[in-house]
Protein backbone atom coordinates (compact mmCIF):
# COMPACT_ATOMS: atom_id res chain seq x y z
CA UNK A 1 0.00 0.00 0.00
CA UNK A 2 1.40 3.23 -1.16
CA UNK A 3 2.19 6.12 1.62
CA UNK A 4 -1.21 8.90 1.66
CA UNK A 5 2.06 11.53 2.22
CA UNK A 6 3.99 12.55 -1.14
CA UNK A 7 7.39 11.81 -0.98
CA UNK A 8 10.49 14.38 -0.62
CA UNK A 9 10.56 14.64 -4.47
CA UNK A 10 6.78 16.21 -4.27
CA UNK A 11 7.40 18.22 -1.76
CA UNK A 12 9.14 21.41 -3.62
CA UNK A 13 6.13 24.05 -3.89
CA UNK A 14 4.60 25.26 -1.08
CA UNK A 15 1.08 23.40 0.11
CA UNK A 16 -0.88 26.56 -0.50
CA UNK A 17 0.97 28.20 -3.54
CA UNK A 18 2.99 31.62 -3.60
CA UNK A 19 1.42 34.52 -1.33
CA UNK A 20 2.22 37.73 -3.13
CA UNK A 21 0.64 40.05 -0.19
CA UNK A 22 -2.61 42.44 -0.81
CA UNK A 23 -0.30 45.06 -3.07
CA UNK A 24 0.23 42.56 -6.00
CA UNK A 25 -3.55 41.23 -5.98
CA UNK A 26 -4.88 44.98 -6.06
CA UNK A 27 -7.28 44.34 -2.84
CA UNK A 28 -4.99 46.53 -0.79
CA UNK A 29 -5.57 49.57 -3.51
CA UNK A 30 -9.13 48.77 -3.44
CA UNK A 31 -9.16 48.84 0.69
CA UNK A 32 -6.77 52.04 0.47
CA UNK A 33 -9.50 53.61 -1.83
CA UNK A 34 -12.37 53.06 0.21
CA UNK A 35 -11.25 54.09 3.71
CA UNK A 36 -9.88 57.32 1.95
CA UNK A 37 -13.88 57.55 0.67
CA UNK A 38 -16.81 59.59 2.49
CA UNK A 39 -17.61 56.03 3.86
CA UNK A 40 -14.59 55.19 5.48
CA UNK A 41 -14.46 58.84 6.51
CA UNK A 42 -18.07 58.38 8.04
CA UNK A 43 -16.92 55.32 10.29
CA UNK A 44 -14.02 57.76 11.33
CA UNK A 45 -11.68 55.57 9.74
CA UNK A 46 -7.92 56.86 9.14
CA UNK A 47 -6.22 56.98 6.19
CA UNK A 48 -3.89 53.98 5.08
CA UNK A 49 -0.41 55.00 4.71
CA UNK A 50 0.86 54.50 1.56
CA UNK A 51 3.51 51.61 2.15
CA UNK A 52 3.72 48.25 2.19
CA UNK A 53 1.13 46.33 3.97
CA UNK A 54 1.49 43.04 5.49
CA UNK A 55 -1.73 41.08 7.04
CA UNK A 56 0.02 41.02 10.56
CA UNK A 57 0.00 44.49 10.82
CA UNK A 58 -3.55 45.17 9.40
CA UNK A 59 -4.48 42.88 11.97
CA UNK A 60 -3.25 45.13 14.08
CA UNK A 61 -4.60 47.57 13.63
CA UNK A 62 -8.20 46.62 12.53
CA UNK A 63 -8.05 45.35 16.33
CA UNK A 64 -6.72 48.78 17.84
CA UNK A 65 -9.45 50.38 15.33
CA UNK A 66 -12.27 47.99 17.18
CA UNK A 67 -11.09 48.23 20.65
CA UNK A 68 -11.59 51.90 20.52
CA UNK A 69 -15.09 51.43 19.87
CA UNK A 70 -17.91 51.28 22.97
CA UNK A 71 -17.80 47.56 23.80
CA UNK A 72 -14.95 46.95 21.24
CA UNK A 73 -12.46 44.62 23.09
CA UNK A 74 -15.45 42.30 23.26
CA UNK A 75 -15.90 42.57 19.82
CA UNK A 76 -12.51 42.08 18.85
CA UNK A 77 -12.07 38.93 20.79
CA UNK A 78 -15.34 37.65 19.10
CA UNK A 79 -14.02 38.82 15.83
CA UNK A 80 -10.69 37.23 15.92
CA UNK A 81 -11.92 34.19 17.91
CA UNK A 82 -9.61 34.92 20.72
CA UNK A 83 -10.04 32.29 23.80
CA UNK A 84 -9.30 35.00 26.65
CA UNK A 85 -9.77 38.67 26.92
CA UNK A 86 -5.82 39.29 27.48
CA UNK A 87 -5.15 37.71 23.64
CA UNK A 88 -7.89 40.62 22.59
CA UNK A 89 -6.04 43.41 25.10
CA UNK A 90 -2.42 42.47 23.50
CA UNK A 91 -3.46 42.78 19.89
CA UNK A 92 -5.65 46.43 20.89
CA UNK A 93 -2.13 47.57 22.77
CA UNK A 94 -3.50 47.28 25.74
CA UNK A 95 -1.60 44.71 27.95
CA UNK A 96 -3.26 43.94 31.33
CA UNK A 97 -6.07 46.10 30.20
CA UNK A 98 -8.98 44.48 32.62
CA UNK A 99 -6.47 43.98 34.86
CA UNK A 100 -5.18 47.59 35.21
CA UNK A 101 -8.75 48.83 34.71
CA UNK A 102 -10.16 46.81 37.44
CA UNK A 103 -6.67 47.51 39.68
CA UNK A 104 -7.25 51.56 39.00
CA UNK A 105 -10.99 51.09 40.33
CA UNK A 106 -10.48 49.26 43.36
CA UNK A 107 -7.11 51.55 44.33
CA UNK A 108 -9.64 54.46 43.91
CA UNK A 109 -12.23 52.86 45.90
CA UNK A 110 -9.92 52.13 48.80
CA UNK A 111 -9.22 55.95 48.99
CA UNK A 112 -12.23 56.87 49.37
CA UNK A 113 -12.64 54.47 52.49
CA UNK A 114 -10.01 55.40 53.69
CA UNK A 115 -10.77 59.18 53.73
CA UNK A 116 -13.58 58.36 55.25
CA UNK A 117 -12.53 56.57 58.21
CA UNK A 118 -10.16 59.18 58.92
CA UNK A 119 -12.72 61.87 58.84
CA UNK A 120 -14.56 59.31 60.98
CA UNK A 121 -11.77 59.34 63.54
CA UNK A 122 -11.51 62.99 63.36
CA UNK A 123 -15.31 63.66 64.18
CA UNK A 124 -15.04 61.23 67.05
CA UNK A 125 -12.17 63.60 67.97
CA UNK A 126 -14.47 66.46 67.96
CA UNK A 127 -17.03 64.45 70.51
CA UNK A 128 -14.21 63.64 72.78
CA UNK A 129 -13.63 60.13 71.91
CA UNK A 130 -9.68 59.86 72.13
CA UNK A 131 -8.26 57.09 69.93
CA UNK A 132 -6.51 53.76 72.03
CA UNK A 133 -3.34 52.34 71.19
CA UNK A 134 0.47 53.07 71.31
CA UNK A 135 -0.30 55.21 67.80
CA UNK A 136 -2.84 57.67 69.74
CA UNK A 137 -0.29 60.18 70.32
CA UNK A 138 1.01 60.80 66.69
CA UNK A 139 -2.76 60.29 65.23
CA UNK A 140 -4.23 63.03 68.02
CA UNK A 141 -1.46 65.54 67.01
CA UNK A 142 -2.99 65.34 63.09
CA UNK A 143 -6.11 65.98 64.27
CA UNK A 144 -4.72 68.53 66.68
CA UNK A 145 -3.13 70.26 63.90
CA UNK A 146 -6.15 70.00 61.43
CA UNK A 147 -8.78 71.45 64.74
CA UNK A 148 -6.17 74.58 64.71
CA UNK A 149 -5.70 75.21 61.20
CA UNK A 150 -9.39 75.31 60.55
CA UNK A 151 -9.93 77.47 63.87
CA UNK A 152 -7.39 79.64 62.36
CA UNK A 153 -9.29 80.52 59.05
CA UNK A 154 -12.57 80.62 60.76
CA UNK A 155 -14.19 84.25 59.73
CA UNK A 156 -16.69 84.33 62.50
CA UNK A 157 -19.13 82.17 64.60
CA UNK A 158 -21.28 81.42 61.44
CA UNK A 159 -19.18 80.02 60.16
CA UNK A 160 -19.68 75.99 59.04
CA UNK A 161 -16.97 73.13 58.94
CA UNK A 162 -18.18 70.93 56.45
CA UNK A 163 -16.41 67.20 55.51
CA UNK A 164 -15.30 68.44 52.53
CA UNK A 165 -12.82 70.63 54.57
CA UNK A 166 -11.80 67.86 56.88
CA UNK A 167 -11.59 66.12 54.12
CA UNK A 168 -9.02 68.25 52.22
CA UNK A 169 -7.08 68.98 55.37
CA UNK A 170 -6.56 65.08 56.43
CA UNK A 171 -6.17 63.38 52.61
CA UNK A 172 -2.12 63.26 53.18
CA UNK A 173 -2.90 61.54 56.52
CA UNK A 174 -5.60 58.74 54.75
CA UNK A 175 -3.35 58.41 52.06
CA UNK A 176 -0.82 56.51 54.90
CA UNK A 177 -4.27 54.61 56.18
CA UNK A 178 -4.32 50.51 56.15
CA UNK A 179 -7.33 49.09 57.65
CA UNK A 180 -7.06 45.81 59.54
CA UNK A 181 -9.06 43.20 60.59
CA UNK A 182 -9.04 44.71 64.24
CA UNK A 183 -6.99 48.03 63.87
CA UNK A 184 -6.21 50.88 62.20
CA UNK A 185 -2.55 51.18 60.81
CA UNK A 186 -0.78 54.65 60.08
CA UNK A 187 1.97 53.06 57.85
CA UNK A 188 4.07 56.72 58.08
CA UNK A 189 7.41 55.16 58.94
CA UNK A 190 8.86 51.55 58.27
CA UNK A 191 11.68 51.54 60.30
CA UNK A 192 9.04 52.17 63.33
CA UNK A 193 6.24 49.44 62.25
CA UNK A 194 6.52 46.36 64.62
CA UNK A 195 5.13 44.13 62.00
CA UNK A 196 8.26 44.44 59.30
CA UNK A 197 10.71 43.92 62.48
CA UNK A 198 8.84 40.70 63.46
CA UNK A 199 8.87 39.84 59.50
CA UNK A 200 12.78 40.69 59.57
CA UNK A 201 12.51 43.48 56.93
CA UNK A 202 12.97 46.96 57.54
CA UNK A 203 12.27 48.66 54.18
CA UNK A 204 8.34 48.05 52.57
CA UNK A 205 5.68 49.52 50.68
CA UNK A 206 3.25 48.44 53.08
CA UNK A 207 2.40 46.94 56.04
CA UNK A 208 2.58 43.63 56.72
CA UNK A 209 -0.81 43.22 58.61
CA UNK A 210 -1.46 39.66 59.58
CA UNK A 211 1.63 39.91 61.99
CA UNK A 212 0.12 43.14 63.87
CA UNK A 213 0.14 43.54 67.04
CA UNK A 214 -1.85 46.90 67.91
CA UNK A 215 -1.24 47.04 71.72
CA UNK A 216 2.88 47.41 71.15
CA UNK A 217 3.09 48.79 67.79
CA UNK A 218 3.80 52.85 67.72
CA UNK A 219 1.38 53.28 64.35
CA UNK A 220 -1.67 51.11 65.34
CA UNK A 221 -4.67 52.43 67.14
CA UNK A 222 -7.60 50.31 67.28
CA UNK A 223 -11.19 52.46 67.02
CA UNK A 224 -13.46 52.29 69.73
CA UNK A 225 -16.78 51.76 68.31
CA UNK A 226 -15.59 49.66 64.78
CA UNK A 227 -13.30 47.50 66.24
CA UNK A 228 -14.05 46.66 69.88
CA UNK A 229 -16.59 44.04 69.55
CA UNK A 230 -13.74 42.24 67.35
CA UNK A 231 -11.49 42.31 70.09
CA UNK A 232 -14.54 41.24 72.76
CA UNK A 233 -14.54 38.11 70.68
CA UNK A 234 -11.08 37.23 70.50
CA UNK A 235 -10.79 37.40 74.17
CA UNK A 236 -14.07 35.50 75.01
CA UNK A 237 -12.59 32.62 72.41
CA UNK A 238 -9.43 32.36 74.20
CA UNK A 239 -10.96 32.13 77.30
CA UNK A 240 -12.80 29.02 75.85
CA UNK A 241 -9.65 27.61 74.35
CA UNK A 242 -7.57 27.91 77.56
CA UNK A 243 -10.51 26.17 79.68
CA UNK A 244 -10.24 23.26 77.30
CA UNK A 245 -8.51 20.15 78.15
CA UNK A 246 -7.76 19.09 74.68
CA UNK A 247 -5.22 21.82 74.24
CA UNK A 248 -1.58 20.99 75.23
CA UNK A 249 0.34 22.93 77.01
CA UNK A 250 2.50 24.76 74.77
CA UNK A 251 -0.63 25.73 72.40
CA UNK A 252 -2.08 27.09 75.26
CA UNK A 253 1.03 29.26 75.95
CA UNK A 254 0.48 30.95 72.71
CA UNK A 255 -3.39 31.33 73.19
CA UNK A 256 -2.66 32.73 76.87
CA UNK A 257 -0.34 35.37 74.75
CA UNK A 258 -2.71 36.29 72.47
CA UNK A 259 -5.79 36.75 75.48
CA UNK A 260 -3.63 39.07 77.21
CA UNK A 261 -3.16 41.06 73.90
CA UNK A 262 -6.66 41.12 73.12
CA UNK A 263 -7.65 42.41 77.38
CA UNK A 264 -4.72 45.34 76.69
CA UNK A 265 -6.57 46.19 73.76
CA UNK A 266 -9.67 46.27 75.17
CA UNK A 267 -8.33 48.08 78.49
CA UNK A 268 -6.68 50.31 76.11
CA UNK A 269 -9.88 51.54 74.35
CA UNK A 270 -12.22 51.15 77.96
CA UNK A 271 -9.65 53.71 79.22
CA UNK A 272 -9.70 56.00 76.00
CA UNK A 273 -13.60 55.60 75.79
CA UNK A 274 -13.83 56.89 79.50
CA UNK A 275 -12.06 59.69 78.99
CA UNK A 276 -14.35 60.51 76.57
CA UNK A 277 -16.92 60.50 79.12
């Protein structure tokens, strides 16, 4: 039975014949032509440079021409029967385009909470409710500083401090806001954040918040009224967990830590929070 394959001696011109490229079969005249038209002109289309013309780079740019469109990166995946978004975002010249998008929303989003816990903290500063924690001091002089700076452009006693104010005056200070599980961090200076000399590390972007430990670390404060009930819970687990006799003894070491943490935190803000009163 003779091979289905053609032999070497068959195998000289190419499967598919000669490609000669759009210029030599006149379609890329015809397609300069027509976007140069009032129809391509109507569908905002740009002139084709007149140069050679390959089909990688008019897929190109056909996809950079769709992606500009409303819902076009859609489209050009459909069009070009792309598997995944990120093929369709590479061929528009847009690499990591969801990504970035969705990163650029979310950063933005986290600013906003964060100015808005701080101008939380601040009004609770106006009613007398003094933040806990070892970072009280340096968070109390901000809001120190912002209560005398508006005081000091105040024209007269009609006048009204609105958030938007607050809100101007204590952006730098949000901008250095993480929020925790159970505190607040003011990540101003990393060679004073307890976390990144636990982790080793001395230099960081950010905090490293699962090994914070609010009660001995100079940034944290933990609020009175968001975070308390947190704390309340922690302690009443450990004292569950050390009452058990399943536990062994070294475990229970580190749980007896932690409960202490968790009542010095709670003292901590029970002290602030009668001050306030």
């Amino acid at each position: 039975m003779s091979s289905p394959w053609p032999s070497s001696s068959r195998t000289q011109q190419p499967l598919f014949g000669a490609f000669n490229g759009f210029e030599s079969t006149g379609a890329m005249t015809w397609l300069r032509q027509w976007v140069a038209s009032p129809a391509g002109r109507r569908m905002g289309l740009e002139p084709i440079p007149d140069e050679p013309v390959h089909p990688r780079r008019l897929r190109r740019t056909l996809s950079v021409e769709m992606a500009a469109r409303p819902g076009g990166l859609l489209a050009t995946k459909v069009h070009f029967k792309h598997l995944q978004v990120a093929t369709s975002e590479g061929y528009a010249g847009r690499p990591g385009g969801a990504e970035a998008f969705f990163h650029h929303e979310w950063k933005k989003e986290e600013a906003k909470e964060k100015l808005k816990r701080t101008v939380e903290a601040y009004r609770q500063f106006e009613q007398g409710q003094m933040p806990a924690g070892p970072g009280a001091d340096a968070l109390l002089a901000s809001f120190r500083a912002v209560e005398k700076e508006l005081a000091d452009h105040e024209p007269g006693p009609a006048k009204v401090v609105t958030d938007r104010q607050i809100e101007l005056l204590l952006k730098k200070k949000a901008s250095v806001l993480h929020l925790s599980a159970a505190n607040y961090c003011w990540f101003e200076d990393p060679a004073k954040a307890l976390c990144l000399k636990l982790a080793g590390t001395r230099s960081a972007a950010a905090p490293l918040t699962g090994l914070c430990d609010s009660s001995r670390c100079p940034q944290a404060t933990p609020p009175l009224i968001v975070h308390r009930s947190i704390w309340q819970t922690t302690a009443a687990n450990g004292v569950v967990l050390l009452a058990s006799p399943r536990i062994g003894p070294a475990e229970k070491a580190r749980l007896r830590a932690e409960h202490e943490r968790s009542m010095r935190v709670l003292e901590e803000i029970d002290t602030a929070a009668g001050k306030a009163g």
